[in-house]
C-alpha atoms as a PDB file:
ATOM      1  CA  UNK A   1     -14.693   4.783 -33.260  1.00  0.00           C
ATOM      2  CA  UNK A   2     -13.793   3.570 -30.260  1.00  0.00           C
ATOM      3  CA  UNK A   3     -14.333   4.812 -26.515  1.00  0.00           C
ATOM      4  CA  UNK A   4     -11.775   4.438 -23.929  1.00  0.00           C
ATOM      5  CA  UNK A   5     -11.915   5.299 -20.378  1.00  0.00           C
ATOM      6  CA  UNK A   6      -9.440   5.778 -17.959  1.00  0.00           C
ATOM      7  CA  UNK A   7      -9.744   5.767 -14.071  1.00  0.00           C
ATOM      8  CA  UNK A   8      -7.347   6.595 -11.746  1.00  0.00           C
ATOM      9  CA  UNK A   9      -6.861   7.043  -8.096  1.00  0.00           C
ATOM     10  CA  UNK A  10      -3.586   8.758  -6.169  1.00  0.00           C
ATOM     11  CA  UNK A  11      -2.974   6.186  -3.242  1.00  0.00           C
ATOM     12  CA  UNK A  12      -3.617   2.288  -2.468  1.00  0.00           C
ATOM     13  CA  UNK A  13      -5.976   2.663  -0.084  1.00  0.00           C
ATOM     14  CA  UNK A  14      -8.161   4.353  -2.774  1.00  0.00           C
ATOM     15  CA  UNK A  15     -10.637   2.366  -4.784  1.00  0.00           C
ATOM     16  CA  UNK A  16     -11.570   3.320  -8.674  1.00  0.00           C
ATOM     17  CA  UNK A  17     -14.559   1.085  -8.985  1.00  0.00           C
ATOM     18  CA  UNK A  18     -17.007   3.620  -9.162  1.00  0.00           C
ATOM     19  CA  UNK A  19     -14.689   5.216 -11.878  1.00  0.00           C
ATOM     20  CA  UNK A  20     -14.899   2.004 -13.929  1.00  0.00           C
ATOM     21  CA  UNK A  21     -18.695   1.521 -13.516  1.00  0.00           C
ATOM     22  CA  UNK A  22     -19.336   5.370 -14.890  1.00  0.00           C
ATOM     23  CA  UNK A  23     -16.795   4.736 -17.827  1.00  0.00           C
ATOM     24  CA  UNK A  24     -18.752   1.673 -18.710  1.00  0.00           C
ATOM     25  CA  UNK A  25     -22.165   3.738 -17.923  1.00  0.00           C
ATOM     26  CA  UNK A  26     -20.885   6.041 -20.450  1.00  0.00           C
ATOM     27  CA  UNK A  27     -20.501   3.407 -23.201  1.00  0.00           C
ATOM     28  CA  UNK A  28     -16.453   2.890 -22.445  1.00  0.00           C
ATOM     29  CA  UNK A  29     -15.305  -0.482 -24.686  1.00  0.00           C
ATOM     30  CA  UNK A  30     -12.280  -0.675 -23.033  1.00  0.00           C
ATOM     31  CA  UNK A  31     -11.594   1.293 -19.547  1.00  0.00           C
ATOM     32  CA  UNK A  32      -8.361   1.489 -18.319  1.00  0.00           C
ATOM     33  CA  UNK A  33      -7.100   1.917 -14.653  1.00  0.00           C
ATOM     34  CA  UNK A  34      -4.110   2.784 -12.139  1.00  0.00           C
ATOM     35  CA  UNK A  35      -2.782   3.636  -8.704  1.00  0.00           C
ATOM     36  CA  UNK A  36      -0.641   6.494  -9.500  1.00  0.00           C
ATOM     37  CA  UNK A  37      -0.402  10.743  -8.632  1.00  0.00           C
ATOM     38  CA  UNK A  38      -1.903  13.012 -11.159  1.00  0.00           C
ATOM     39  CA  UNK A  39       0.308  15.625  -9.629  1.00  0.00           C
ATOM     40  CA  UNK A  40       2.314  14.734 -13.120  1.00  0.00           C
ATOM     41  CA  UNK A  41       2.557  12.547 -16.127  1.00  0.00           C
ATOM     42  CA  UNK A  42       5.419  10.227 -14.243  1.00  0.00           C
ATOM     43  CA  UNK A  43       4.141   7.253 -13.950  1.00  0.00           C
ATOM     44  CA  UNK A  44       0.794   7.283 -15.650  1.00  0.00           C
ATOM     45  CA  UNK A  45       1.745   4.000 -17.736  1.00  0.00           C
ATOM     46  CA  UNK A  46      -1.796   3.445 -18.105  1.00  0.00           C
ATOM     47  CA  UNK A  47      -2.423   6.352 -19.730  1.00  0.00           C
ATOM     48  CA  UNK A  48       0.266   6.646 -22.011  1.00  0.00           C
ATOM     49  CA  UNK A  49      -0.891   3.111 -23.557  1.00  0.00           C
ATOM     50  CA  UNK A  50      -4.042   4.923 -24.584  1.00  0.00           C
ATOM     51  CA  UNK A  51      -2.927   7.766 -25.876  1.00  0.00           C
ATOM     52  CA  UNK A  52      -0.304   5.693 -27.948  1.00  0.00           C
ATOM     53  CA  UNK A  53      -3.212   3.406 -29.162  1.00  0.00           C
ATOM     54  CA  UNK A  54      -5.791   5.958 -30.187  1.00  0.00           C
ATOM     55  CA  UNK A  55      -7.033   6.170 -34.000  1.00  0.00           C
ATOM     56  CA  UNK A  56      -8.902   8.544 -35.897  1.00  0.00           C
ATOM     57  CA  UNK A  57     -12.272   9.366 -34.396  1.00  0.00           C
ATOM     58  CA  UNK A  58     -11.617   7.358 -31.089  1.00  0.00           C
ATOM     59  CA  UNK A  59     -12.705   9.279 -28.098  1.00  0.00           C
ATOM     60  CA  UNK A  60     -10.457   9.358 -24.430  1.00  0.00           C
ATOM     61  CA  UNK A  61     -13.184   9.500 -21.399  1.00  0.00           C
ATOM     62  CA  UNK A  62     -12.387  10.474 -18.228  1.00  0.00           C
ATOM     63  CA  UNK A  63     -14.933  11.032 -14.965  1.00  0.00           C
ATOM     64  CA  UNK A  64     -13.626  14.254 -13.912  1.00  0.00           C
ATOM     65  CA  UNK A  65     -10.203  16.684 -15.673  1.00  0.00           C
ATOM     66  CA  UNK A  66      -8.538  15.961 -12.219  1.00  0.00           C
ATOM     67  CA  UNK A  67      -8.204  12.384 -13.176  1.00  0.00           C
ATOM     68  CA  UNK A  68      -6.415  13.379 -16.408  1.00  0.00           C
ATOM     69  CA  UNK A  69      -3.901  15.588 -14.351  1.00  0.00           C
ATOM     70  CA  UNK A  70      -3.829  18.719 -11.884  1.00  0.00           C
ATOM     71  CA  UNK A  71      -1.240  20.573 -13.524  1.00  0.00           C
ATOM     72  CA  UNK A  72      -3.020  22.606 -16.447  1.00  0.00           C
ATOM     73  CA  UNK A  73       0.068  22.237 -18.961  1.00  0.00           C
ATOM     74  CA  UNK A  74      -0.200  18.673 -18.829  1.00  0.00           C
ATOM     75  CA  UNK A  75      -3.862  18.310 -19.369  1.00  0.00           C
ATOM     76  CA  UNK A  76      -3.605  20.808 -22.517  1.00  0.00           C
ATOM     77  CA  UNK A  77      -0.710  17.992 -23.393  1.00  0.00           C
ATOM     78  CA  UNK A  78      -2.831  14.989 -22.924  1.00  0.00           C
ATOM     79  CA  UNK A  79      -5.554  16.664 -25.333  1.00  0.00           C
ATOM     80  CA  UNK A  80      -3.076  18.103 -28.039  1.00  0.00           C
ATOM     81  CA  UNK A  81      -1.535  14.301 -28.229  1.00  0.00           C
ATOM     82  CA  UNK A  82      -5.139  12.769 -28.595  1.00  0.00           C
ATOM     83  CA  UNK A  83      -5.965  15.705 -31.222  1.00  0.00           C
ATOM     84  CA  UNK A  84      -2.985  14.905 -33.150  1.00  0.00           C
ATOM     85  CA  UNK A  85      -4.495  11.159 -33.532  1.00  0.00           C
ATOM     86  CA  UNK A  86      -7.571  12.335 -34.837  1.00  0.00           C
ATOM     87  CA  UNK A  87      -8.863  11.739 -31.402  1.00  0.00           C
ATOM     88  CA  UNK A  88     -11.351  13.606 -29.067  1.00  0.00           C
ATOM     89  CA  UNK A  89     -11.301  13.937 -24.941  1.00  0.00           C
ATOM     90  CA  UNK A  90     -14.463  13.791 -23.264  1.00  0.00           C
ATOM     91  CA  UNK A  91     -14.954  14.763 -19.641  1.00  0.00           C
ATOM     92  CA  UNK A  92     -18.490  13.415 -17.886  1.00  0.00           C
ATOM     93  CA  UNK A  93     -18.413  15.616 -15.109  1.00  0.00           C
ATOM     94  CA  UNK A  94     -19.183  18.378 -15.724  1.00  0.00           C
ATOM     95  CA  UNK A  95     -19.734  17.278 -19.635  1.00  0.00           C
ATOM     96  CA  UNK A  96     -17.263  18.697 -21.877  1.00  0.00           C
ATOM     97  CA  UNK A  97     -15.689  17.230 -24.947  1.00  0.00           C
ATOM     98  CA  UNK A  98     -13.145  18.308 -27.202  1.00  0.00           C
ATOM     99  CA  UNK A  99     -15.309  17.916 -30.418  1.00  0.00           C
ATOM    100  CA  UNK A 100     -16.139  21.698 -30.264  1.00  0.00           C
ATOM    101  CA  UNK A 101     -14.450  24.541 -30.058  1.00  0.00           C
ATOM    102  CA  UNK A 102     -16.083  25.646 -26.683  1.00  0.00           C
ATOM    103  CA  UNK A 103     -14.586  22.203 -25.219  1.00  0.00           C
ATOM    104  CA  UNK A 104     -10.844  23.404 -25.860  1.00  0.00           C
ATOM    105  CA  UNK A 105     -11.803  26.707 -24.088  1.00  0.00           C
ATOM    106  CA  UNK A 106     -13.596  25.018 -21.447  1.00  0.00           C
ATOM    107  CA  UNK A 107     -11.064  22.391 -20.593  1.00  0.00           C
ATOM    108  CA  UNK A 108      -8.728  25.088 -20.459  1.00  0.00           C
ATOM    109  CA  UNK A 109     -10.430  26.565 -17.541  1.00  0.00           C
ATOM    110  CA  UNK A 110     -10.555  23.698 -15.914  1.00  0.00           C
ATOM    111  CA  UNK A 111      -7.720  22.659 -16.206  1.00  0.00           C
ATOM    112  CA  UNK A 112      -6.302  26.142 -14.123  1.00  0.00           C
ATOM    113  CA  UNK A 113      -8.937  25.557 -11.415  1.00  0.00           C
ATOM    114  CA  UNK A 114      -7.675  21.951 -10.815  1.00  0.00           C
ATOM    115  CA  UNK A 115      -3.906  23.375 -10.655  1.00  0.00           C
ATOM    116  CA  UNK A 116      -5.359  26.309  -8.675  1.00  0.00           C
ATOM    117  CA  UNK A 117      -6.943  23.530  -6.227  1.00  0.00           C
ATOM    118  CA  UNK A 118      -4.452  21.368  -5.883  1.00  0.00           C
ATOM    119  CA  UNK A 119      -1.869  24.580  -4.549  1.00  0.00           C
ATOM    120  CA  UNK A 120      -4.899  25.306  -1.951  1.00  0.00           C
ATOM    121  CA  UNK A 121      -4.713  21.701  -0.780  1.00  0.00           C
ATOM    122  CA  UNK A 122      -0.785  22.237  -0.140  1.00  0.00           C
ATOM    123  CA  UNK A 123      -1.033  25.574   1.447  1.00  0.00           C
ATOM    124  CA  UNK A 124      -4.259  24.349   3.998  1.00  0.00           C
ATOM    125  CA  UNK A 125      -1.953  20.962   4.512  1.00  0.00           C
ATOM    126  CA  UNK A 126       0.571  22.986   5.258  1.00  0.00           C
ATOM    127  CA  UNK A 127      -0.806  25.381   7.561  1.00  0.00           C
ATOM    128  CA  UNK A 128      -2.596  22.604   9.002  1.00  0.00           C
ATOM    129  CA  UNK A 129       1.198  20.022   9.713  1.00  0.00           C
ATOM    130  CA  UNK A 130       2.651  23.885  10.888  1.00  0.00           C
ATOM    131  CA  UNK A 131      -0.355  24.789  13.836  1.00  0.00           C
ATOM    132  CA  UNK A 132      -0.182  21.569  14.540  1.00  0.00           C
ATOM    133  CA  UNK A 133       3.390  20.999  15.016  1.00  0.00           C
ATOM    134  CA  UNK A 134       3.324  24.672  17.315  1.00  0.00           C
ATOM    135  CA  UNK A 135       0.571  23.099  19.740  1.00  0.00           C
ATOM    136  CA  UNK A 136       2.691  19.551  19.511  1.00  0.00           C
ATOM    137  CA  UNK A 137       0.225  17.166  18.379  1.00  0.00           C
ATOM    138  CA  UNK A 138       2.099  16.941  15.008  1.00  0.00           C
ATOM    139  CA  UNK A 139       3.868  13.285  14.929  1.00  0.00           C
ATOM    140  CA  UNK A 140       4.542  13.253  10.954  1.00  0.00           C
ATOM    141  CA  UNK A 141       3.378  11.544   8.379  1.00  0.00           C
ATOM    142  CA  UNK A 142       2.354   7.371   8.685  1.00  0.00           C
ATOM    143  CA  UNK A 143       4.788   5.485   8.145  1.00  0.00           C
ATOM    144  CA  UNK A 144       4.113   3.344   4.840  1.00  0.00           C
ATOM    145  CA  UNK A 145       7.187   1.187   4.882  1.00  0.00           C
ATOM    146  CA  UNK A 146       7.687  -1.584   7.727  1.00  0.00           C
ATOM    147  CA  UNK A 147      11.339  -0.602   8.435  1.00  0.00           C
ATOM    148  CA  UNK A 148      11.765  -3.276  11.489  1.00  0.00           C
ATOM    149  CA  UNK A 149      11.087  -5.789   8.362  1.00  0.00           C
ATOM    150  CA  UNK A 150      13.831  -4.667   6.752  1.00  0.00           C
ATOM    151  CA  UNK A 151      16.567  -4.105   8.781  1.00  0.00           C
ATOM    152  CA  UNK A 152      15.781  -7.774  10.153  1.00  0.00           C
ATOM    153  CA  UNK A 153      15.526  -8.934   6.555  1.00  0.00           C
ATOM    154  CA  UNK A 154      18.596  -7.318   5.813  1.00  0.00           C
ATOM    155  CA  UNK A 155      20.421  -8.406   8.858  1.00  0.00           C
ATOM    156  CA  UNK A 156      19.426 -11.743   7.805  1.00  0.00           C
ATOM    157  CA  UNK A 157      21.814 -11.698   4.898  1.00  0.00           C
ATOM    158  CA  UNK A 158      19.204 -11.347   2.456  1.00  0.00           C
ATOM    159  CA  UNK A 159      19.404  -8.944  -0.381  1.00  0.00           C
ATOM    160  CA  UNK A 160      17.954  -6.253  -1.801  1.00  0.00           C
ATOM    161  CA  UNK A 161      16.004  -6.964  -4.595  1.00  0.00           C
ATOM    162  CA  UNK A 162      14.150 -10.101  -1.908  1.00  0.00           C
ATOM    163  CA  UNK A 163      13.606  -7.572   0.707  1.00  0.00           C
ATOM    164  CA  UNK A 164      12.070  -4.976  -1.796  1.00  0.00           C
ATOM    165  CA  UNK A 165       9.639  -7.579  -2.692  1.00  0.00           C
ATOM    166  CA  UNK A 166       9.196  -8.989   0.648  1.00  0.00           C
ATOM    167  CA  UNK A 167       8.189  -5.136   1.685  1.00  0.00           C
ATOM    168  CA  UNK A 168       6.413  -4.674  -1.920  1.00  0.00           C
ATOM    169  CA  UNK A 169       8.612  -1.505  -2.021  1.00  0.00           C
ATOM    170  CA  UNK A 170      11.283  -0.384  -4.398  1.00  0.00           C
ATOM    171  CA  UNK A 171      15.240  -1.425  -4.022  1.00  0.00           C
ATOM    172  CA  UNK A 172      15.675   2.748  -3.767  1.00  0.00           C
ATOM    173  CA  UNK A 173      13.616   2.442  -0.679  1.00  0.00           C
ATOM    174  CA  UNK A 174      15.588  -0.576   0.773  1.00  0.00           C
ATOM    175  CA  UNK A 175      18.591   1.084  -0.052  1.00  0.00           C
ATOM    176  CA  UNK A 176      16.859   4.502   2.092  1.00  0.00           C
ATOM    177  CA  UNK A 177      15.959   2.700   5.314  1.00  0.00           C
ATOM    178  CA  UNK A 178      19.509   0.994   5.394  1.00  0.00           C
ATOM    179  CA  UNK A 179      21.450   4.062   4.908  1.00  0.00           C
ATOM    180  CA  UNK A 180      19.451   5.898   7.936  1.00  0.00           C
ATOM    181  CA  UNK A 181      20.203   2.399   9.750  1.00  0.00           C
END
């Protein structure tokens, strides 16, 4: 039986250290972690290792069910692939596991108040970018991409795939700032 955490966080700037150190806390032999969304499974590379991995009687540990995922069809996935290894999903906070039939019912729950949460997020951030854009204080999102780079870059002569890694962006986002060039 072996544990395995996972830790994730949704942007760069985030850190999942503390993540890690509770995993380990928890008796984790192996923890793994990414930068990705959990707004779906797209992505998670991570996470699809362990699930792919897991034997008989291992056990998936995660800090919290948002970590997993915030849409509740895809954390009732995550848990019907580990079952169908023989596998259990434990969640430290609050404590629920898998191993019992109250833990499927639980996580269940969950699961619906972390999708529920995550459409109250939108709608506030919404409402929020909409009174703010009415009073004119609204300037947009930051801008994560140093477009001056590439459009120099790329009047330069040099190509795509250089000035993707020059930006540490995708070609598709290369190929975005050009076209509105």
């Amino acid at each position: 039986m072996t544990k395995i955490g996972y830790a994730r966080v949704s942007t760069i700037d985030q850190d999942f250290e503390l993540q890690q150190d509770r995993l380990k806390a928890a008796g984790c032999q192996i923890v793994r972690a990414e930068k990705v969304s959990g707004a779906s499974r797209e992505g998670c590379g991570e996470l699809a290792t362990i699930i792919e991995f897991l034997r008989e009687e291992d056990e998936l540990i995660v800090t919290r069910l948002d970590r997993l995922g915030r849409d509740t069809r895809d954390v009732l996935n995550i848990v019907h692939e580990c079952e169908r290894r023989g596998a259990f999903v434990t969640v430290l906070d609050p404590h629920v596991s898998t191993r019992g039939e109250m833990g499927h019912l639980i996580l269940t729950v969950l699961g619906m108040v972390a999708q529920m949460e995550r459409r109250f997020i939108k709608e506030r951030q919404r409402e929020g970018i909409e009174k703010a854009k009415a009073s004119g204080v609204y300037k947009g999102g930051k801008t994560r991409l140093d477009h001056s780079l590439i459009r120099k870059l790329h009047s330069e002569g040099i190509g795509v795939s250089a000035i993707a890694k020059a930006a540490s962006c995708s070609r598709m986002h290369v190929y975005r700032v050009l076209e509105k060039w």
